[in-house]
Protein backbone atom coordinates (compact mmCIF):
# COMPACT_ATOMS: atom_id res chain seq x y z
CA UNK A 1 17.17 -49.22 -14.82
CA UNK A 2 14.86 -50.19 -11.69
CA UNK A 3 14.80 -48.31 -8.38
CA UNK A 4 16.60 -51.56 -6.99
CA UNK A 5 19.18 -51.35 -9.01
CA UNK A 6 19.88 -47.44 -8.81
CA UNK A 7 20.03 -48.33 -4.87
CA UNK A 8 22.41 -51.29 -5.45
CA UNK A 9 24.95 -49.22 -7.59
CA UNK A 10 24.00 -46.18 -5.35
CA UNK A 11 25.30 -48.63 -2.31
CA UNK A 12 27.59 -50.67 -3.80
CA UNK A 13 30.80 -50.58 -0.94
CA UNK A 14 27.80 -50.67 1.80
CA UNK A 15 26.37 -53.63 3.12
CA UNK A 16 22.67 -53.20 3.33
CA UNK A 17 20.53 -53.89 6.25
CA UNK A 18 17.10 -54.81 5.92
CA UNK A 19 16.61 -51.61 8.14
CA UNK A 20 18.47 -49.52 5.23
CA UNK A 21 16.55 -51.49 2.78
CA UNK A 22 13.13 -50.64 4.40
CA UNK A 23 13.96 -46.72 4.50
CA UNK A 24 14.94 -46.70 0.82
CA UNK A 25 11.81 -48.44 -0.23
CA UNK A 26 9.29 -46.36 1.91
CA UNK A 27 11.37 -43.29 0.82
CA UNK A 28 10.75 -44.04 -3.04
CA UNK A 29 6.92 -45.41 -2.40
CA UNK A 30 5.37 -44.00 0.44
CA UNK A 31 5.76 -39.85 0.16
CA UNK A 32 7.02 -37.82 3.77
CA UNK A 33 3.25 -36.18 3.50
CA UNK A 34 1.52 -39.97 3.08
CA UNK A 35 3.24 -42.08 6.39
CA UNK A 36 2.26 -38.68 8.17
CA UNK A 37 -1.29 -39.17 7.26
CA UNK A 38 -0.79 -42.88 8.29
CA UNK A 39 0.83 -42.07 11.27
CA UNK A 40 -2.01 -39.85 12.16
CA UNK A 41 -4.55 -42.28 11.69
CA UNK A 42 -2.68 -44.74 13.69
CA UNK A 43 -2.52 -42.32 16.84
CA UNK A 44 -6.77 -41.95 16.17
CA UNK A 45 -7.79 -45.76 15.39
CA UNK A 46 -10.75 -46.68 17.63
CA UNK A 47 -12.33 -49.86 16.86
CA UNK A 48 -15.63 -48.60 16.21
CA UNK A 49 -17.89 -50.93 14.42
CA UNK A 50 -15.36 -53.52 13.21
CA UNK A 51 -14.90 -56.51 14.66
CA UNK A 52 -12.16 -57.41 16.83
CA UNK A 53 -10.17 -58.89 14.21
CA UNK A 54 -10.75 -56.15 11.26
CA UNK A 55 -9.43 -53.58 13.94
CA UNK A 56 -6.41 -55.59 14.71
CA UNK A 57 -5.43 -55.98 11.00
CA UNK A 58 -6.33 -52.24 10.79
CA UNK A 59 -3.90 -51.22 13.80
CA UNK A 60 -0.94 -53.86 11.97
CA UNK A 61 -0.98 -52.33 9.08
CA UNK A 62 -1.14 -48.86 10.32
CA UNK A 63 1.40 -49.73 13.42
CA UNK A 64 4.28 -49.80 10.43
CA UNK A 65 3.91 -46.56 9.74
CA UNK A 66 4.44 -45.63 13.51
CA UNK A 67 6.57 -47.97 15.41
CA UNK A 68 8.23 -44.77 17.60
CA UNK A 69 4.93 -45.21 19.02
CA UNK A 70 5.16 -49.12 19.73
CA UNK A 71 8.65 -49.67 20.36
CA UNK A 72 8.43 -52.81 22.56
CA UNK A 73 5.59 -55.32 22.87
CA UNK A 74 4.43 -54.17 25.70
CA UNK A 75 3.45 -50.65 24.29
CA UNK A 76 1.56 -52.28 21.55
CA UNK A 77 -0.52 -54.44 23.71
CA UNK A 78 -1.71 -51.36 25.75
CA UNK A 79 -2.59 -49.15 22.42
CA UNK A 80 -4.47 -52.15 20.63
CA UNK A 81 -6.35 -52.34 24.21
CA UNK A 82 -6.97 -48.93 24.66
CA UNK A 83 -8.42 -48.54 21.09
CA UNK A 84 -11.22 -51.24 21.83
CA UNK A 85 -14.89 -50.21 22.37
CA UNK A 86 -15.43 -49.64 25.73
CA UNK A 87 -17.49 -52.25 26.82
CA UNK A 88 -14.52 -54.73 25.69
CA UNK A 89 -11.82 -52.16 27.21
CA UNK A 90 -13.51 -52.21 30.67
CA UNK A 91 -13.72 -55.89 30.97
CA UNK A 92 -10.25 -55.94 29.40
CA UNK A 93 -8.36 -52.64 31.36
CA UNK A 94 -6.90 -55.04 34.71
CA UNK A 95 -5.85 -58.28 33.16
CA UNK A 96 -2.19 -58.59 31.95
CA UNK A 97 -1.21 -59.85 28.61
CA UNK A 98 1.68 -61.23 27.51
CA UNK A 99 0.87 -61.36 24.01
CA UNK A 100 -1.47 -59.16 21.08
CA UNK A 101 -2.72 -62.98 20.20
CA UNK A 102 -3.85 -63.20 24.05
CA UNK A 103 -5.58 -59.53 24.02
CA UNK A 104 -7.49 -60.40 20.96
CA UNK A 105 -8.69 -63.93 21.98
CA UNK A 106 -10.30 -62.46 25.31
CA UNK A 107 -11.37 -59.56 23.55
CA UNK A 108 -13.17 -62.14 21.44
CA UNK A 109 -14.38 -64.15 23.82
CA UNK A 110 -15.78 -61.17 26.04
CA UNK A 111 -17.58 -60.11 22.84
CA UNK A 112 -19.01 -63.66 22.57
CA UNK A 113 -20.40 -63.23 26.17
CA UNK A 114 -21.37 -59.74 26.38
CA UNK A 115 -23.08 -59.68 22.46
């Protein structure tokens, strides 16, 4: 029998959300100790020597493991900011953006101008 079907039988007078069907799958394939680690390294990313567009995959992928700490759209558009190199974060810290697609394209340009 497959872990989707011991879940099916396990739940089978429940509807299941996709919100139940995430927890059961990160529950069987992602141990309590691992999404802590992820977490972690979530809370730490810096974008470092990647480029603009590796560190915004990087904080994605990692954001799933933590999205207490990125509830609304908002939130994320200030972390991914924040985590930028500094020269990009300075030029970057007093414009508004209303989407992580707008952050990274000036991020990119600035990069473009600055080197």
């Amino acid at each position: 029998m497959t872990w989707w079907e011991t879940v099916q039988l396990r739940r089978v007078t429940e509807t299941l959300t996709w919100s139940d069907f995430k927890t059961e799958f990160e529950n069987q394939f992602y141990s309590r100790y691992h999404r802590k680690v992820k977490e972690q390294e979530f809370l730490a990313l810096r974008q470092g020597d990647v480029s603009v567009l590796e560190y915004e995959r990087r904080f994605h992928d990692l954001s799933l493991f933590a999205p207490h700490y990125v509830p609304i759209k908002e939130h994320i558009i200030e972390k991914l900011r924040d985590g930028l190199r500094q020269d990009l974060r300075q030029g970057l810290i007093a414009l508004r953006f209303k989407s992580v697609r707008e952050l990274i394209e000036a991020a990119q340009a600035l990069k473009a101008c600055i080197g």
